[in-house]
Structure formats: structure tokens, C-alpha cells
N, C-alpha and C. Protein backbone atom coordinates (compact mmCIF):
# COMPACT_ATOMS: atom_id res chain seq x y z
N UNK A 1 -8.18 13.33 13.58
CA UNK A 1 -8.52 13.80 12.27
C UNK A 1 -10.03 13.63 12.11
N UNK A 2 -10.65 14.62 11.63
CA UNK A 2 -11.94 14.48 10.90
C UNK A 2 -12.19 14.40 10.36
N UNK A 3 -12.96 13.29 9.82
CA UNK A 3 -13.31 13.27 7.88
C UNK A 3 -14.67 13.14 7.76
N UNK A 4 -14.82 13.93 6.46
CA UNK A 4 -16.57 13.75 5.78
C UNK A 4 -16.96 12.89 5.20
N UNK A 5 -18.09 11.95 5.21
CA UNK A 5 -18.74 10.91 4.63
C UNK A 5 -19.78 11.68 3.84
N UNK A 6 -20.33 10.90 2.59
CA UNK A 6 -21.47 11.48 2.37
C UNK A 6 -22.40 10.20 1.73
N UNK A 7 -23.42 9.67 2.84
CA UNK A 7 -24.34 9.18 3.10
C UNK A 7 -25.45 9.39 2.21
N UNK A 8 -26.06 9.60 1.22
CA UNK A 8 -27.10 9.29 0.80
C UNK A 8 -27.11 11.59 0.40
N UNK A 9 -27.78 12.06 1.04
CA UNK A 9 -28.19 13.63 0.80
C UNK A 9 -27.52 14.02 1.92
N UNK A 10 -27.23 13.29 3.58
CA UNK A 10 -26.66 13.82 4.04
C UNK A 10 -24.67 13.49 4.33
N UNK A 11 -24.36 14.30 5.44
CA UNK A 11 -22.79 14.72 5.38
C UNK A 11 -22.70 14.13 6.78
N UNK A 12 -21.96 12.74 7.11
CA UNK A 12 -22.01 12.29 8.22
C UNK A 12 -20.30 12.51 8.18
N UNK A 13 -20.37 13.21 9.91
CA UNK A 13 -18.86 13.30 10.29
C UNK A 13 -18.47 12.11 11.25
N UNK A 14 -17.00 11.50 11.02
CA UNK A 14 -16.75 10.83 11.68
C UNK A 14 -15.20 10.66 12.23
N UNK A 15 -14.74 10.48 13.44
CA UNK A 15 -13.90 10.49 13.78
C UNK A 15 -12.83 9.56 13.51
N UNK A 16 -12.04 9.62 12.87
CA UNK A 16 -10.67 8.71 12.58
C UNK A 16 -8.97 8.88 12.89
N UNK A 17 -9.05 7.92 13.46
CA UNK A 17 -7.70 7.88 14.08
C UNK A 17 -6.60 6.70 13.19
N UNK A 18 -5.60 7.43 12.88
CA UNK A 18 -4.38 7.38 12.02
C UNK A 18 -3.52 6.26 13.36
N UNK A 19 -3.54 5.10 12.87
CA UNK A 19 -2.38 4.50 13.79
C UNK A 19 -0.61 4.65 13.08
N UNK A 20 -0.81 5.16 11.47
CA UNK A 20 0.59 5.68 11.10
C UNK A 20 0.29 7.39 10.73
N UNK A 21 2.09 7.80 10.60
CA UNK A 21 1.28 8.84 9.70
C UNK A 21 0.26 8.42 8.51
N UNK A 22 0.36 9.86 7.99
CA UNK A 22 -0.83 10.10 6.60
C UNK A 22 0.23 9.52 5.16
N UNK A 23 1.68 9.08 5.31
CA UNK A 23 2.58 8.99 4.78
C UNK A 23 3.23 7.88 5.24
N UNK A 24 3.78 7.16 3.92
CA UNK A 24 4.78 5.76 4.44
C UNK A 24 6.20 5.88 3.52
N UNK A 25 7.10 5.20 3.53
CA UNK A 25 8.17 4.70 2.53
C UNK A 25 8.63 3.34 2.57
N UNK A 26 8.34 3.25 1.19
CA UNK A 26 8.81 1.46 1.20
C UNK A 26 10.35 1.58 0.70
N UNK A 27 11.37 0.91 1.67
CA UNK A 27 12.67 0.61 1.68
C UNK A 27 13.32 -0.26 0.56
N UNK A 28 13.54 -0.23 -0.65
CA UNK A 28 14.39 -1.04 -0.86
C UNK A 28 15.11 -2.13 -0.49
N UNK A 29 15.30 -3.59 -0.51
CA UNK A 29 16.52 -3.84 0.20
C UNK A 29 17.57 -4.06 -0.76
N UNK A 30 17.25 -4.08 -2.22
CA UNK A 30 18.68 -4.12 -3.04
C UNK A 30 19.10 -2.62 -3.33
N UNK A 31 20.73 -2.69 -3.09
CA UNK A 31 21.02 -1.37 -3.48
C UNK A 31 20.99 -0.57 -4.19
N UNK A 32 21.20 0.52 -4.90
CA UNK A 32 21.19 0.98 -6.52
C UNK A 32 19.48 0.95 -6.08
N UNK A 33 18.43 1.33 -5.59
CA UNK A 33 17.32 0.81 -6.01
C UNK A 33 16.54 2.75 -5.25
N UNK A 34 15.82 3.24 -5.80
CA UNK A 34 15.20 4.63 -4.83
C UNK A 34 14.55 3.87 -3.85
N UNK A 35 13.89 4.68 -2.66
CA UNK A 35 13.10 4.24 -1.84
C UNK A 35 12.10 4.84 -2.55
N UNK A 36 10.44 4.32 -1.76
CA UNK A 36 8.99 4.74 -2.43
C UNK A 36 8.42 5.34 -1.25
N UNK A 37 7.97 6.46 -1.51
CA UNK A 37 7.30 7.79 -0.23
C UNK A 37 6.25 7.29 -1.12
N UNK A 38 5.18 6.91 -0.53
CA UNK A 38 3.60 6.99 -0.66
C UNK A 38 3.07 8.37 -0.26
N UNK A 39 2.93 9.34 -0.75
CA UNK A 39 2.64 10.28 -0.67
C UNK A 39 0.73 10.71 -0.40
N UNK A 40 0.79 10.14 -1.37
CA UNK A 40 -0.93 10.02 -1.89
C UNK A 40 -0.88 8.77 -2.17
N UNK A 41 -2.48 8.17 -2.03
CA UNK A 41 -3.21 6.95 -2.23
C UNK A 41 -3.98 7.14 -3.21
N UNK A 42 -4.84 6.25 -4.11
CA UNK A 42 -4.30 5.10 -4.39
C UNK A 42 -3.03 5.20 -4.79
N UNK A 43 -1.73 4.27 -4.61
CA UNK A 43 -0.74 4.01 -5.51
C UNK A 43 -0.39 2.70 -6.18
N UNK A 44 -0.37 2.58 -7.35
CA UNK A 44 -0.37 1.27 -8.40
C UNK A 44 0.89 1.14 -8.13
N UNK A 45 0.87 -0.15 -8.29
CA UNK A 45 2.28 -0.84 -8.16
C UNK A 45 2.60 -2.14 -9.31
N UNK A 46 3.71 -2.17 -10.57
CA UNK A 46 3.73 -3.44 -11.11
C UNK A 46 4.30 -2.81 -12.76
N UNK A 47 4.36 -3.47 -13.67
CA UNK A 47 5.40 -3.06 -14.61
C UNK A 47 5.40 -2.33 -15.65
N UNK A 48 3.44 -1.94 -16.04
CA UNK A 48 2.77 -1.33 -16.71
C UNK A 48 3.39 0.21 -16.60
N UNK A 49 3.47 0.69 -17.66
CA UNK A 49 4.15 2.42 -17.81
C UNK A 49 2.68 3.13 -16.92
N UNK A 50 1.47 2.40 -17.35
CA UNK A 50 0.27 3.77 -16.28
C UNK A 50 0.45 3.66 -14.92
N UNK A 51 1.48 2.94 -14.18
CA UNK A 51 1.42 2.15 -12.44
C UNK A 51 2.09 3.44 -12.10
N UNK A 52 1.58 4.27 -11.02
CA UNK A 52 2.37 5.36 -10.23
C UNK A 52 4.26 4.90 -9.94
N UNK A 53 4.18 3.57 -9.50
CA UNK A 53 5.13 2.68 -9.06
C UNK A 53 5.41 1.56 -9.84
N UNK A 54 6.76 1.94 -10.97
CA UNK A 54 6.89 0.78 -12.19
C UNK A 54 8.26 -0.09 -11.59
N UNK A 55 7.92 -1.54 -11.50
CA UNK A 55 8.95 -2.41 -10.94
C UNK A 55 9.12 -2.88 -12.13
N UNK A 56 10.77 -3.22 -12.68
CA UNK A 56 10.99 -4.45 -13.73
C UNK A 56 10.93 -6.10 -12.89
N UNK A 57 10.58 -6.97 -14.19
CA UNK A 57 10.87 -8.19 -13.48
C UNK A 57 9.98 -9.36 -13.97
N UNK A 58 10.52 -10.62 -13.74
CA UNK A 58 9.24 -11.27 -15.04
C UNK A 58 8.37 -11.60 -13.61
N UNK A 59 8.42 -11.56 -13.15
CA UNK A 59 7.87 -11.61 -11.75
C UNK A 59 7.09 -10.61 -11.24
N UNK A 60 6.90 -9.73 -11.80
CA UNK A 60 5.97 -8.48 -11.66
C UNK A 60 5.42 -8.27 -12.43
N UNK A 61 3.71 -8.58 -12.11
CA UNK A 61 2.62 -8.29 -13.05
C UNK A 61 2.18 -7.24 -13.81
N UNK A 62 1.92 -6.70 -14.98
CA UNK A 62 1.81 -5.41 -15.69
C UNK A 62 1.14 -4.65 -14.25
N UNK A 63 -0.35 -4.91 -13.65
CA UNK A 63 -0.98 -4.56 -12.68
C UNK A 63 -0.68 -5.22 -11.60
N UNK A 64 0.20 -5.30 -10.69
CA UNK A 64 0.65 -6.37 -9.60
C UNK A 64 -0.32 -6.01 -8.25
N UNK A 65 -0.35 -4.55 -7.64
CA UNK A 65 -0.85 -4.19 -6.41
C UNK A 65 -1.02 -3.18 -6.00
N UNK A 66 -2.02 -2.64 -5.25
CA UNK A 66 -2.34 -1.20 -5.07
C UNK A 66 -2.11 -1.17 -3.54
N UNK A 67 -1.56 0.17 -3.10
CA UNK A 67 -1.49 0.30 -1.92
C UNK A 67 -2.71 1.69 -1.80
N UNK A 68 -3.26 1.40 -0.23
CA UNK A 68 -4.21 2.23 -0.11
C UNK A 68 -4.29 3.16 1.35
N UNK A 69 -4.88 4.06 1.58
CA UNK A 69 -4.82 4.72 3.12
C UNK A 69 -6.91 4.56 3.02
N UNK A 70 -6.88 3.57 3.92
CA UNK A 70 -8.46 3.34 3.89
C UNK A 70 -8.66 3.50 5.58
N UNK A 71 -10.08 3.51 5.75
CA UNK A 71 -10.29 3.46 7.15
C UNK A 71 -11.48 2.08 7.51
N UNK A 72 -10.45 1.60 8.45
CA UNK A 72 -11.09 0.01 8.62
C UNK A 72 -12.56 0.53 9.63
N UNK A 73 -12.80 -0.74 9.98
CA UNK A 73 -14.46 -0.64 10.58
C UNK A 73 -14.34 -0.39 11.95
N UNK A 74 -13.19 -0.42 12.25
CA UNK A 74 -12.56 0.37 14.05
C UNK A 74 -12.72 1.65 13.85
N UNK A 75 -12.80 2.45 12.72
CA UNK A 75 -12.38 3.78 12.65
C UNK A 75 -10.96 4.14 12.72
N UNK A 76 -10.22 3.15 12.65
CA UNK A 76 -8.75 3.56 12.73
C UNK A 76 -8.25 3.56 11.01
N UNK A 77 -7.37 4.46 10.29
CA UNK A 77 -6.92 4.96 9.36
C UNK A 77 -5.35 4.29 9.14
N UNK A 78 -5.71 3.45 8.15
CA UNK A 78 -4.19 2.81 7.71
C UNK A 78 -4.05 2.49 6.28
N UNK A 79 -2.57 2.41 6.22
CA UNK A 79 -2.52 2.22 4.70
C UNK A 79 -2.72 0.76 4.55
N UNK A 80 -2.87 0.15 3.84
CA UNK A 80 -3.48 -1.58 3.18
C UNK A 80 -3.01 -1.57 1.22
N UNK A 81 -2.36 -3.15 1.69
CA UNK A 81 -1.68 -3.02 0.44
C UNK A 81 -2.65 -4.53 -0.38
N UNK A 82 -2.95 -4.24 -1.60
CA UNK A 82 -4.31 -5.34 -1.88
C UNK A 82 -3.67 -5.72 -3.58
N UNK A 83 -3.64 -6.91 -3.39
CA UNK A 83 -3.33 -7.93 -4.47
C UNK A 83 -4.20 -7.65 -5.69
N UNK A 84 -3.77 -7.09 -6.85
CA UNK A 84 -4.57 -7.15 -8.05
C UNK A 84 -4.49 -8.49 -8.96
N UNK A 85 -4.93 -9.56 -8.49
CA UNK A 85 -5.06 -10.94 -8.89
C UNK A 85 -3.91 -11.31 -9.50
N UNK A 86 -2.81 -10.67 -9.32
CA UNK A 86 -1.77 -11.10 -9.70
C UNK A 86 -0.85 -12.34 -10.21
N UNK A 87 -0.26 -12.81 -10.88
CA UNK A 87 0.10 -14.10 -10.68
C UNK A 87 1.12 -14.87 -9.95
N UNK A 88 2.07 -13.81 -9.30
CA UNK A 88 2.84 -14.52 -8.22
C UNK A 88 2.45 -14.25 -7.05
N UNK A 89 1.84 -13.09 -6.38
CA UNK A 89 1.25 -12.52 -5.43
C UNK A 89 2.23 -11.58 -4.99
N UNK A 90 1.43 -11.33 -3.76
CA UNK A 90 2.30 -10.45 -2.85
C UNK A 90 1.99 -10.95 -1.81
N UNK A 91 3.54 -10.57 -1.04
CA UNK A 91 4.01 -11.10 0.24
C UNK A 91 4.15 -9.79 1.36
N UNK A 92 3.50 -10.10 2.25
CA UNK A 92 3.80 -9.47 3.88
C UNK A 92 5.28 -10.41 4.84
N UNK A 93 6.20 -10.12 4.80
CA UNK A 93 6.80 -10.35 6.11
C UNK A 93 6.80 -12.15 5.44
N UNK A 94 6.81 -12.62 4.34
CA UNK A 94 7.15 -13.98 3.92
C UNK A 94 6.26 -14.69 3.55
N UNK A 95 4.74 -14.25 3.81
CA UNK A 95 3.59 -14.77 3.50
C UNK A 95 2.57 -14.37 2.55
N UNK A 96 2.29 -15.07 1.32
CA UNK A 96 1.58 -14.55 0.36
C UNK A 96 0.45 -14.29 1.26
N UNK A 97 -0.02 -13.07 0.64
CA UNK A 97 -1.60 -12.23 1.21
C UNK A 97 -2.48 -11.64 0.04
N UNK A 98 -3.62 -11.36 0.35
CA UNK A 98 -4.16 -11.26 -0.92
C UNK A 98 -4.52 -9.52 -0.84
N UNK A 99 -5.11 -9.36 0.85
CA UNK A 99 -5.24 -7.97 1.24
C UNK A 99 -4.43 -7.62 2.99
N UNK A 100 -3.68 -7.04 3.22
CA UNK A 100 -3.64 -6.41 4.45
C UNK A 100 -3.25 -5.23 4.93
N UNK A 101 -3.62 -5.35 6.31
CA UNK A 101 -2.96 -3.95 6.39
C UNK A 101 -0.79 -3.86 6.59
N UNK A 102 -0.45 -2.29 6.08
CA UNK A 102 0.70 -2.60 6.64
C UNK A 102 1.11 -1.82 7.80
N UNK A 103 2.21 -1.89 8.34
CA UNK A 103 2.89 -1.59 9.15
C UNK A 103 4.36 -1.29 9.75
N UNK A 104 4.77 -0.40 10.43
CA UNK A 104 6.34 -0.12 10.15
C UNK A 104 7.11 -1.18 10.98
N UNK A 105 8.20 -1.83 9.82
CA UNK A 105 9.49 -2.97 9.95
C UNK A 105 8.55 -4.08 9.23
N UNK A 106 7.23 -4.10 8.45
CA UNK A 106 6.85 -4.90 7.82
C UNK A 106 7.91 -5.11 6.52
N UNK A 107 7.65 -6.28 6.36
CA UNK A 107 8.55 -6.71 4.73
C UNK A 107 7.55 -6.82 3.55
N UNK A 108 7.66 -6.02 2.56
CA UNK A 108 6.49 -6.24 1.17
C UNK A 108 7.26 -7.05 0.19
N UNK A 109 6.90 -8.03 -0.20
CA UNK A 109 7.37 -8.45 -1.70
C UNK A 109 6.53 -8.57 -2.74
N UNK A 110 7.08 -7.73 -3.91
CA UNK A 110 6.70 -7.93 -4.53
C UNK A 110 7.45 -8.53 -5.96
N UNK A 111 7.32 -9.31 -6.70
CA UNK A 111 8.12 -10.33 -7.39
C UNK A 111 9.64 -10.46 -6.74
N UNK A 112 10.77 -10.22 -7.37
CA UNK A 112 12.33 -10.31 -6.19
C UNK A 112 12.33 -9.28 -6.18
N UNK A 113 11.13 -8.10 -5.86
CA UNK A 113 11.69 -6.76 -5.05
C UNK A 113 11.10 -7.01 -3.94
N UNK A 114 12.18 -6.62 -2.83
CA UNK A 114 11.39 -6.68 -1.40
C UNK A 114 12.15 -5.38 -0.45
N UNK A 115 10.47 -4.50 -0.09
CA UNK A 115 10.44 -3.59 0.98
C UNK A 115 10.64 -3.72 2.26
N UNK A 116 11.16 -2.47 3.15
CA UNK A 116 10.79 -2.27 3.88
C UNK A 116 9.91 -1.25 4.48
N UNK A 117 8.57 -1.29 5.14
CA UNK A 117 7.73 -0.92 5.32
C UNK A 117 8.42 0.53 6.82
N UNK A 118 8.61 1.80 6.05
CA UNK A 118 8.70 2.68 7.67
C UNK A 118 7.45 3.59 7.59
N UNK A 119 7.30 3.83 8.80
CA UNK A 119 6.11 5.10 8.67
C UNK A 119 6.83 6.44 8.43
N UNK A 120 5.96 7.57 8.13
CA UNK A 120 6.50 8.82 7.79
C UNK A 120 6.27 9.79 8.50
């Protein structure tokens, strides 16, 4: 993939490589529950009616977490899911994190909702 930067007056091209698709879905694991296609980035996540992604729960912050498709300093293109100072946090795979990247069969929690991370 090629993408445009724009540097100051000029248009610097740079090469980026997608280690997922351009697309993810976060899995549910309670039933009764939709899955979440990240379609487009940014996506808000947490209990506020403006969050793309509204979780109930006293455990879920009005603004809880944004998921993002950024490109790290490898030049490689991934989505990264980043803690909006939340007050319980968010969890990767069992471990509160504040920013990381994700990845497919990763686990997201966020308050007692917990994902599973597939690529698309």
C-alpha cells in the first residue's frame, strides 16, 4: 500500500505494509451480544451515546477507548487500541495496557465485556 504524507509544503510518499487486513472484528464472548467490524478508524469505544461503539456497564467509562489503524515507526500498518484514561482500564489478553497494538486471537477487555480480536 501507498500512502501520502504531507510534510511541511511538500507530499512525501511512503511505503506501508499492513501486517492485518485494513479491517478487524472484535468477537464477543457473551452470547446475545453483536460482533464489532472496525470498519473505519478512529473508533470510540465506552458508554457515552457520541462513542461509534456504546458498551453498558458500571465498568465502562462514558469515554473508555479508541481503537486506531496507525502506522508504527517500522512502517508497518496496524490497528492499536489506546486507553482514554479510563478508570478501570483496558486489558490485552489479561493485562491492563494503556496503549497497544492488536492482533488476531488477542483478548480485549473492556469493563466485563471481553473480545475476541480476528482479522478481516
Amino acid at each position: 500500500m501507498l500512502s501520502a504524507y504531507m510534510i511541511g509544503d511538500a507530499v512525501d510518499f511512503v511505503e506501508v505494509r499492513a501486517v492485518m487486513d485494513t479491517w478487524i472484528k472484535l468477537v464477543p464472548e457473551a452470547s446475545g451480544m453483536t460482533p464489532v467490524v472496525v470498519l473505519q478508524t478512529p473508533l470510540t469505544i465506552g458508554r457515552h451515546p457520541e462513542n461509534i461503539c456504546q458498551l453498558e456497564g458500571e465498568n465502562v467509562s462514558r469515554f473508555h477507548a479508541v481503537i486506531e489503524f496507525v502506522v508504527a515507526a517500522d512502517g508497518v500498518a496496524r490497528h492499536r487500541v489506546r486507553d482514554l484514561k479510563s478508570r478501570n482500564g483496558v486489558r490485552l489478553n489479561g493485562e491492563r495496557v494503556e496503549e497497544t497494538f492488536l492482533s488476531p486471537g488477542d483478548r480485549l477487555g473492556i469493563g466485563a465485556h471481553e473480545f475476541i480480536v480476528q482479522a478481516g
